[in-house]
N, C-alpha and C. Protein backbone atom coordinates (compact mmCIF):
# COMPACT_ATOMS: atom_id res chain seq x y z
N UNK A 1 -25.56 12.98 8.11
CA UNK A 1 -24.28 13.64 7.92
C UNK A 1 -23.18 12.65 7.58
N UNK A 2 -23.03 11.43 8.21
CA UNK A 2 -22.09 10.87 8.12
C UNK A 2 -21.98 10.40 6.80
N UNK A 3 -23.41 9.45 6.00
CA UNK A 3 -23.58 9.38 4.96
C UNK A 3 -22.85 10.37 3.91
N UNK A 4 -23.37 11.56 4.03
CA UNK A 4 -22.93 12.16 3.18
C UNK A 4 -21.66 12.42 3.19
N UNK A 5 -20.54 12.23 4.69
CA UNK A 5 -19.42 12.17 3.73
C UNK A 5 -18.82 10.93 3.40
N UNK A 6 -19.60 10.03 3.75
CA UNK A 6 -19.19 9.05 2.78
C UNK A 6 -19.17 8.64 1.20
N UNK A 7 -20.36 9.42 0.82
CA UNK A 7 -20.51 9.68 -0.37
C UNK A 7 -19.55 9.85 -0.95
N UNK A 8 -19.02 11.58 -0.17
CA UNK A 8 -18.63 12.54 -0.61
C UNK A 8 -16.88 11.96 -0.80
N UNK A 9 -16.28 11.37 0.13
CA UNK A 9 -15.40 10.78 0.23
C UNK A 9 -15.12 9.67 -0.88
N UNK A 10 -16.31 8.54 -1.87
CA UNK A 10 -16.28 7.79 -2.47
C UNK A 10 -16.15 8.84 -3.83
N UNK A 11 -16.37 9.51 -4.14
CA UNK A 11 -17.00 10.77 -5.25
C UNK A 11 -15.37 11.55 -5.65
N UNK A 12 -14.83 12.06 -4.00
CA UNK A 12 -13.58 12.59 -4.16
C UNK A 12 -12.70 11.40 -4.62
N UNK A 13 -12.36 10.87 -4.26
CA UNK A 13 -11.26 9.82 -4.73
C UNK A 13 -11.57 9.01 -5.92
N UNK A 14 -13.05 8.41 -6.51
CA UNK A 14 -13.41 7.77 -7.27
C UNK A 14 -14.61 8.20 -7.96
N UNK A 15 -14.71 8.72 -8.84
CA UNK A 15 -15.96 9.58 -9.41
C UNK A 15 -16.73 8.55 -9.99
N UNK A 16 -16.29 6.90 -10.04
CA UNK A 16 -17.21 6.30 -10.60
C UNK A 16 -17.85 5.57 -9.52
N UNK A 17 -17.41 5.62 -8.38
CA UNK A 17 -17.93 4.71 -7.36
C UNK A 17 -17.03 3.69 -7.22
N UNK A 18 -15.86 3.54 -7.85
CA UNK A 18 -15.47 2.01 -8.10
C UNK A 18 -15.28 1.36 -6.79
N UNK A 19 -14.63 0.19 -6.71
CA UNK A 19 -14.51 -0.72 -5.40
C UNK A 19 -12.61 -1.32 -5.52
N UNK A 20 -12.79 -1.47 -4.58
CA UNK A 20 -10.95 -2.16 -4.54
C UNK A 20 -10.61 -2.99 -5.85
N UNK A 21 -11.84 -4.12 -5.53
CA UNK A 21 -11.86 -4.97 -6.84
C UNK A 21 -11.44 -4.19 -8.05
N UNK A 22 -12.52 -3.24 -8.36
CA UNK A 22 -12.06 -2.23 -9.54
C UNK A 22 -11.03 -2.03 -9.80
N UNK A 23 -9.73 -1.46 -8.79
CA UNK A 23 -8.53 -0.73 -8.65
C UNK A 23 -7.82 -2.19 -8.94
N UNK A 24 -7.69 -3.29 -8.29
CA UNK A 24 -7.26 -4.52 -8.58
C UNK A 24 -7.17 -5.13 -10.33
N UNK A 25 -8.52 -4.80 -10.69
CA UNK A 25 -8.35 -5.27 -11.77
C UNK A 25 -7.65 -4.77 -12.75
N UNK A 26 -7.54 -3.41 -12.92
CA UNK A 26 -6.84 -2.49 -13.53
C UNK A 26 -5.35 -2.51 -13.29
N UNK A 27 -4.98 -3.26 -11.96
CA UNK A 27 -3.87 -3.06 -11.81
C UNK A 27 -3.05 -4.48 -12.68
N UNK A 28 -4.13 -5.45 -12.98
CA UNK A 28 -3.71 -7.00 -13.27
C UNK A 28 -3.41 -6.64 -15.05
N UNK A 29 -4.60 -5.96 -15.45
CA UNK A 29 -4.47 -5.46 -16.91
C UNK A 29 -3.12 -4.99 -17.20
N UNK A 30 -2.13 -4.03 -16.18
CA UNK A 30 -1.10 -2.82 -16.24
C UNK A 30 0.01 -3.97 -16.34
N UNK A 31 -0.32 -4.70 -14.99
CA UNK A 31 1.21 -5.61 -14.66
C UNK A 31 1.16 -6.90 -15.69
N UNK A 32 0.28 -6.95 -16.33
CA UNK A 32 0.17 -8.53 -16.98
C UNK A 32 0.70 -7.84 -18.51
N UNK A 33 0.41 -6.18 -18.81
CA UNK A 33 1.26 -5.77 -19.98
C UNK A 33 2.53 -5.41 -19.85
N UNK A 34 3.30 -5.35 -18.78
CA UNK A 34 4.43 -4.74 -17.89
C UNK A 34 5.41 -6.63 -18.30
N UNK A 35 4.75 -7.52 -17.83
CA UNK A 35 5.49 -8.60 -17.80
C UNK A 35 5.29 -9.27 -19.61
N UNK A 36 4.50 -9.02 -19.91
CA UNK A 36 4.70 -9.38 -21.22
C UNK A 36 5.62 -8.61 -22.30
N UNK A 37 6.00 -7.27 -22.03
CA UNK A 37 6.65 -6.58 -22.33
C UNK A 37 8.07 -6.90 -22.14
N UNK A 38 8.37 -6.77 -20.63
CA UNK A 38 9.57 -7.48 -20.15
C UNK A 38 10.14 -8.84 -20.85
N UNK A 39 8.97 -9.70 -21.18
CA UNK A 39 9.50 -11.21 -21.78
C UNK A 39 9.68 -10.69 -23.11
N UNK A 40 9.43 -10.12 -24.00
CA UNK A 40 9.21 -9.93 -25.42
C UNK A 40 10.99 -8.95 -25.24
N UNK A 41 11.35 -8.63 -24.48
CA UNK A 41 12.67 -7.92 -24.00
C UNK A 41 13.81 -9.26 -23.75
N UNK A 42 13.28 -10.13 -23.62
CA UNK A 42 14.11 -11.33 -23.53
C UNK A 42 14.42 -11.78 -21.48
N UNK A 43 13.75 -11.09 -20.84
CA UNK A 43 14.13 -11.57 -19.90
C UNK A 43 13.05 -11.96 -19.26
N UNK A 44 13.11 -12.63 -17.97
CA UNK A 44 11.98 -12.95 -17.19
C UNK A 44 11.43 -12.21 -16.31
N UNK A 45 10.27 -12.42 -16.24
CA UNK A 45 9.51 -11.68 -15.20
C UNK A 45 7.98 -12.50 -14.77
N UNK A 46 7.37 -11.42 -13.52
CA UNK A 46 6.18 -12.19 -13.20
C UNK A 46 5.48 -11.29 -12.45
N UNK A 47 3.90 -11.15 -12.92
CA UNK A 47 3.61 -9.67 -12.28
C UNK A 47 2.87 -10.73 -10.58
N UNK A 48 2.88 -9.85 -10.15
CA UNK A 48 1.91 -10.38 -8.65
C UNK A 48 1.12 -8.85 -8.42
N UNK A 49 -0.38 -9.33 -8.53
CA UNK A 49 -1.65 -8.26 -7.98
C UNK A 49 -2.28 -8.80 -7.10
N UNK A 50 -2.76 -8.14 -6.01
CA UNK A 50 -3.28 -8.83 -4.93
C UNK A 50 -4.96 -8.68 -5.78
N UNK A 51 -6.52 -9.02 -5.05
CA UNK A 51 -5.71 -10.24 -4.31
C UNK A 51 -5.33 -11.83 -5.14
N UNK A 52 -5.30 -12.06 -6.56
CA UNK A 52 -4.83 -13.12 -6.97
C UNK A 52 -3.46 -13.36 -7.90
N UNK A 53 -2.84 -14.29 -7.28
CA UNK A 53 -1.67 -14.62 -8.23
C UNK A 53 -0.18 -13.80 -7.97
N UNK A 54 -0.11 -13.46 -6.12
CA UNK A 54 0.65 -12.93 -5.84
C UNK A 54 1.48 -13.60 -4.38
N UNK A 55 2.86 -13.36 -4.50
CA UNK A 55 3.61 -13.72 -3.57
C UNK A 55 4.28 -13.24 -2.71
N UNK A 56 4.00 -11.85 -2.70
CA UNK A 56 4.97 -10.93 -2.50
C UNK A 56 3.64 -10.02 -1.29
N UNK A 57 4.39 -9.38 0.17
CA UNK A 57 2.95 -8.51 0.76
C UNK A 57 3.89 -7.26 -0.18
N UNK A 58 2.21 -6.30 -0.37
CA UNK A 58 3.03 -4.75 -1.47
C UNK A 58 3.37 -4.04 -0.44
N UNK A 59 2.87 -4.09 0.52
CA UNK A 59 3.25 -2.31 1.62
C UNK A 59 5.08 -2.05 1.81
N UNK A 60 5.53 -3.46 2.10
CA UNK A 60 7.02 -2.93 1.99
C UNK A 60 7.78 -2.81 0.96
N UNK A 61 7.12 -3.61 -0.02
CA UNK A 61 8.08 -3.30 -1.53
C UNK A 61 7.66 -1.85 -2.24
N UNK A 62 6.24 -1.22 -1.85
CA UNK A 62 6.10 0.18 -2.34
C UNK A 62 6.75 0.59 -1.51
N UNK A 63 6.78 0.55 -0.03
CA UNK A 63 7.96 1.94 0.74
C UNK A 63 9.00 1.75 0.33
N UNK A 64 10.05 0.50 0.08
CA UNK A 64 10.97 0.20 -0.41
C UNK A 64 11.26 1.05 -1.72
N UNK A 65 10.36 0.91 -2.74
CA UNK A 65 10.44 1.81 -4.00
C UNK A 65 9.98 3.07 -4.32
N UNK A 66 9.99 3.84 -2.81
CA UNK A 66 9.57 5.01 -2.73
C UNK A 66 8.30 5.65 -2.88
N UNK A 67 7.45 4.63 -2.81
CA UNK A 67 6.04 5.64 -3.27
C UNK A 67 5.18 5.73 -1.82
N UNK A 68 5.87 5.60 -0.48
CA UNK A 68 5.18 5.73 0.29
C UNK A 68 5.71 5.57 1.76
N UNK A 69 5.37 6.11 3.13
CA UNK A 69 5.49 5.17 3.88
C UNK A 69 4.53 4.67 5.15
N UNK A 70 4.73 3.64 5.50
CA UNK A 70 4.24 2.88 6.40
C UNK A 70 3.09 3.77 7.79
N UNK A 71 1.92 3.37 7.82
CA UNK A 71 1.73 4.11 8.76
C UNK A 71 1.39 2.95 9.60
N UNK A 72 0.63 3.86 11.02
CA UNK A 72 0.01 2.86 12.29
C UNK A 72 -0.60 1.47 11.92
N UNK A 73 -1.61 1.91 10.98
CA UNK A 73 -1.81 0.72 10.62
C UNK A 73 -1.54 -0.52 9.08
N UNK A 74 -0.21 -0.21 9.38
CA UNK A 74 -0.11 -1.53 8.51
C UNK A 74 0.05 -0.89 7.00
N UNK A 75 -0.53 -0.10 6.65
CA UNK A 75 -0.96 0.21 5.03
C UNK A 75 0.85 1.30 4.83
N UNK A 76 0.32 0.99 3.50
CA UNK A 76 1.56 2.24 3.08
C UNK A 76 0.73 3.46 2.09
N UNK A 77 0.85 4.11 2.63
CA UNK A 77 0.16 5.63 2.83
C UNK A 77 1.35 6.72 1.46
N UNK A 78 0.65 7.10 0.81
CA UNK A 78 1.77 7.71 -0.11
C UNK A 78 1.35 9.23 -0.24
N UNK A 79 2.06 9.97 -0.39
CA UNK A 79 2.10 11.23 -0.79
C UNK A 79 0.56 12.42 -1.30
N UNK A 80 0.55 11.50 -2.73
CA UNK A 80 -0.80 11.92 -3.15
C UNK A 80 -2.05 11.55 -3.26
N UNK A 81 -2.23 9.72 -2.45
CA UNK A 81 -3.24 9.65 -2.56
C UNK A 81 -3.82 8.82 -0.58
N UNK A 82 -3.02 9.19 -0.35
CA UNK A 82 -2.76 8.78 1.05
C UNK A 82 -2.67 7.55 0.82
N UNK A 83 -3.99 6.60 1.54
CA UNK A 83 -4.06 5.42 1.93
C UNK A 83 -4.68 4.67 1.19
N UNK A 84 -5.33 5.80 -0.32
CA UNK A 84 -6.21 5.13 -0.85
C UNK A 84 -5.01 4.97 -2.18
N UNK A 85 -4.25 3.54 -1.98
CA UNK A 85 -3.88 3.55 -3.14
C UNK A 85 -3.99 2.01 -3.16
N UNK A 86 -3.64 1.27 -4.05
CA UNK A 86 -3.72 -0.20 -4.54
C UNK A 86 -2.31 -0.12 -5.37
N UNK A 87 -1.86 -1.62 -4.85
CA UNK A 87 0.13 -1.84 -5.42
C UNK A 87 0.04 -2.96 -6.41
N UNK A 88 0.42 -3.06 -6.97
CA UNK A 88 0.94 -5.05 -7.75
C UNK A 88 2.59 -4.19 -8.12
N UNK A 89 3.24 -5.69 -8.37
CA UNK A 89 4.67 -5.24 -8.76
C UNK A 89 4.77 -6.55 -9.92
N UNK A 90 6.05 -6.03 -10.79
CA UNK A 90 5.98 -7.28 -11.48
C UNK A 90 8.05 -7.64 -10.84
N UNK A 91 8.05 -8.51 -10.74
CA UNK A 91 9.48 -9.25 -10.98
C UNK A 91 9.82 -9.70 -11.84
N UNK A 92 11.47 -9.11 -11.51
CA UNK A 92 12.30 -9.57 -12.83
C UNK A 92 13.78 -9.24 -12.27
N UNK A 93 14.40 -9.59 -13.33
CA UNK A 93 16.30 -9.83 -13.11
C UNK A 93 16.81 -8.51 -14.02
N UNK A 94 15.57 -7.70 -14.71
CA UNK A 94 15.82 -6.85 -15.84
C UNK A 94 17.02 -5.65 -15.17
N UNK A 95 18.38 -5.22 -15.74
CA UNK A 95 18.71 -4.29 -14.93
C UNK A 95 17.93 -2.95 -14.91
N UNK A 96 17.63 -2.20 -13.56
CA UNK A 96 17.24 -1.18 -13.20
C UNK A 96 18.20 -0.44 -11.96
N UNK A 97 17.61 0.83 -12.20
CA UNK A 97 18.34 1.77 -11.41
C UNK A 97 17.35 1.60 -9.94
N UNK A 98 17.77 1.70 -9.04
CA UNK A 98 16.99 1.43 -7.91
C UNK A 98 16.60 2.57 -7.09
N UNK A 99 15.47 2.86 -6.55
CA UNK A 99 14.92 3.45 -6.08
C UNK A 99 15.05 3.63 -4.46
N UNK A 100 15.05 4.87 -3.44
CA UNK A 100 15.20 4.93 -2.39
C UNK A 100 13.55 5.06 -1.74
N UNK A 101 13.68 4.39 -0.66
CA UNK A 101 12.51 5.05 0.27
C UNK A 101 12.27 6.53 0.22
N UNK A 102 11.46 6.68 0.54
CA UNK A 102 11.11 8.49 0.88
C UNK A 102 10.63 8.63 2.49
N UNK A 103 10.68 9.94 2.64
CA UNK A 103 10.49 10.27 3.96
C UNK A 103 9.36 11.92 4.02
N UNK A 104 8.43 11.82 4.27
CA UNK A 104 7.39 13.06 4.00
C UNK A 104 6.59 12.95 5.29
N UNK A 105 7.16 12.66 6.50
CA UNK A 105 6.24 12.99 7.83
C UNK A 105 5.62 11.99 8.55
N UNK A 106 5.47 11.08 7.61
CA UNK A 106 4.05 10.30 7.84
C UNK A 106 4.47 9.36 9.54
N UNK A 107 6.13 9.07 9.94
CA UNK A 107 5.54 8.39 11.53
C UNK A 107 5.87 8.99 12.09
N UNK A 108 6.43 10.44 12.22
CA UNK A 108 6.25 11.81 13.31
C UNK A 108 4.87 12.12 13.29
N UNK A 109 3.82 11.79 12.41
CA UNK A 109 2.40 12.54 12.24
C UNK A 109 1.71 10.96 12.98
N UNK A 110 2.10 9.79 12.89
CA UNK A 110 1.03 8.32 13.14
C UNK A 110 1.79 8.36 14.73
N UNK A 111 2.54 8.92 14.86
CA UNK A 111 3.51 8.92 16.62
C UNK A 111 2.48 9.81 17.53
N UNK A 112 2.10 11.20 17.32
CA UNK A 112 1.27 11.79 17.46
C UNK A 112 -0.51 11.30 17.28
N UNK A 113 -0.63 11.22 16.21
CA UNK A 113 -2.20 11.30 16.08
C UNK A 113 -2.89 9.89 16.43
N UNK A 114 -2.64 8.95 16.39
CA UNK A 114 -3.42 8.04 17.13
C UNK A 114 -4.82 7.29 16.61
N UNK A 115 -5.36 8.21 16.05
CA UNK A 115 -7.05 8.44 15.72
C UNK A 115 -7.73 7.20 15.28
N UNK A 116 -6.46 6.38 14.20
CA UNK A 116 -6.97 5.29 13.52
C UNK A 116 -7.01 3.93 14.99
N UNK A 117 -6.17 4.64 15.50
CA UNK A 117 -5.89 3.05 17.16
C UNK A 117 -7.35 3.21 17.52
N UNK A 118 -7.50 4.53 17.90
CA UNK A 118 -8.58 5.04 18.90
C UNK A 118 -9.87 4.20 18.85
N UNK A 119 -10.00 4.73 17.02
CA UNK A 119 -11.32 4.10 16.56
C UNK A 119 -11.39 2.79 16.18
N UNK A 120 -10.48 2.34 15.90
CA UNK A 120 -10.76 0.61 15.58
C UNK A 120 -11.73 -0.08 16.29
N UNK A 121 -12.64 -0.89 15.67
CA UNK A 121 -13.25 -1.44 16.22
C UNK A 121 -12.82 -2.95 17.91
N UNK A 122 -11.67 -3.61 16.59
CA UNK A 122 -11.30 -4.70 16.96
C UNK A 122 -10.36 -4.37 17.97
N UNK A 123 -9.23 -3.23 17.82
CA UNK A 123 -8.76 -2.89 19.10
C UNK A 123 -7.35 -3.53 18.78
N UNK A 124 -7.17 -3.55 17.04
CA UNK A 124 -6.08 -4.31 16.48
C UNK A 124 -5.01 -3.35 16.02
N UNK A 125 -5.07 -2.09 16.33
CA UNK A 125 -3.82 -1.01 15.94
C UNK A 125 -3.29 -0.21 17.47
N UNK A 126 -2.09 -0.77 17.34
CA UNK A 126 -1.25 -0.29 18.87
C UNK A 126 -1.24 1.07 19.07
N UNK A 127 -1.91 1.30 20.36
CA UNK A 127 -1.52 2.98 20.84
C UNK A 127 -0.18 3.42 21.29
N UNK A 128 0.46 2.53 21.13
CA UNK A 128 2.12 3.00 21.35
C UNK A 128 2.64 4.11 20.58
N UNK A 129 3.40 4.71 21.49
CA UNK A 129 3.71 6.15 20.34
C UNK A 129 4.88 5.92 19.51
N UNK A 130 6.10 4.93 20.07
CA UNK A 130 6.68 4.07 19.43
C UNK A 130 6.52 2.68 18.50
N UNK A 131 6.94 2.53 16.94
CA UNK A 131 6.77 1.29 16.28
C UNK A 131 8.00 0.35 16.97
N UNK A 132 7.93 -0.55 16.90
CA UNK A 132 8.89 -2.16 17.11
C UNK A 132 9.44 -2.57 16.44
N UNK A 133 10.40 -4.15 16.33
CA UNK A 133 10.98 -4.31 15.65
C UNK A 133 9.75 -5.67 15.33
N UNK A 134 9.51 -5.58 14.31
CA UNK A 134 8.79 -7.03 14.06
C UNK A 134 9.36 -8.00 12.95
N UNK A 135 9.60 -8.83 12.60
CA UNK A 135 10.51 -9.76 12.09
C UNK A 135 11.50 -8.92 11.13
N UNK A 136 12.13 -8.54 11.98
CA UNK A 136 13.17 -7.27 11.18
C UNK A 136 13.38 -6.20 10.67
N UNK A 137 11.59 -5.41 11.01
CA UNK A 137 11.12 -4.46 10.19
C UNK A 137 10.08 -3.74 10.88
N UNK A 138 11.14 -2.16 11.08
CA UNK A 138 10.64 -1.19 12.21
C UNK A 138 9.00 -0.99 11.66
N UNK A 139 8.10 -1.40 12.37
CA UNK A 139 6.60 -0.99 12.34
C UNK A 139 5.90 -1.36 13.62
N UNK A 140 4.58 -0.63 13.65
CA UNK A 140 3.96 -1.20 14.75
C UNK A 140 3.04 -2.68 14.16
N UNK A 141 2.85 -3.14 15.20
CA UNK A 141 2.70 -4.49 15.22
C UNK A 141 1.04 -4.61 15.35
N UNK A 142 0.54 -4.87 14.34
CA UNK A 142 -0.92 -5.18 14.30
C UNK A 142 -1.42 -6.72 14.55
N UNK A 143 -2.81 -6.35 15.61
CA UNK A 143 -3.02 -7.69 16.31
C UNK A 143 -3.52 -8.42 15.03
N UNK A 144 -2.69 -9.49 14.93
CA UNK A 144 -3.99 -10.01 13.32
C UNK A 144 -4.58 -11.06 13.57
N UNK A 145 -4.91 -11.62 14.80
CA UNK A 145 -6.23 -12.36 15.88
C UNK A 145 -7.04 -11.82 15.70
């Protein structure tokens, strides 16, 4: 049973099977035409895709730019594809209109449900029903020992 929804789970979200790597690479192809674009515009820029050739962590610069927010553990969880999404950003000085956070439930629902603390293996996502302040930035605090 479990198998199968794992399958079934790899099938729903990815009909080819792909792997993170996959989603990564695609994302280096997007941002490496995103910054070449930008320079051919006359200004500077620099894409960062995890995991190579990046400086930047994505979870707060996507909640920051609205496509998501923060859950229990660590990830930034978005709207339509939950948790299964993959970020790169490119930088630049280019002017843009700026984007707000969003707000769709997600730490009235991680305050409550728990499930991901529960099951962790390592015992590295806080059962607190409250997030903290961790170097300036309301989240819960994952053991990363």
């Amino acid at each position: 049973m479990l198998r199968y929804r794992l399958a079934n789970i790899r099938v729903r979200y990815n009909p080819n099977y792909g792997s993170s790597f996959d989603g990564y690479s695609y994302l280096r192809i997007i941002a490496a035409r995103l910054e070449n674009f930008i320079h051919e515009l006359g200004y500077p820029a620099r894409c960062h895709v995890p995991p190579y050739y990046y400086d930047l962590m994505m979870p707060p610069i996507a909640i920051d730019a609205g496509l998501g927010q923060q859950a229990r553990t660590g990830l930034c969880v978005t709207p339509e594809t939950g948790g299964n999404a993959r970020f790169a950003c490119v930088t630049t000085n280019i002017p843009l209109r700026v984007d707000k956070p969003i707000d769709f439930g997600l730490q009235k629902f991680c305050r409550k449900c728990k499930i991901c603390a529960e099951l962790c293996p390592t015992g590295a996502i806080p059962h607190t029903e409250e997030p903290g302040v961790v170097n300036g930035y309301k989240r819960w605090k994952i053991k990363d020992e």
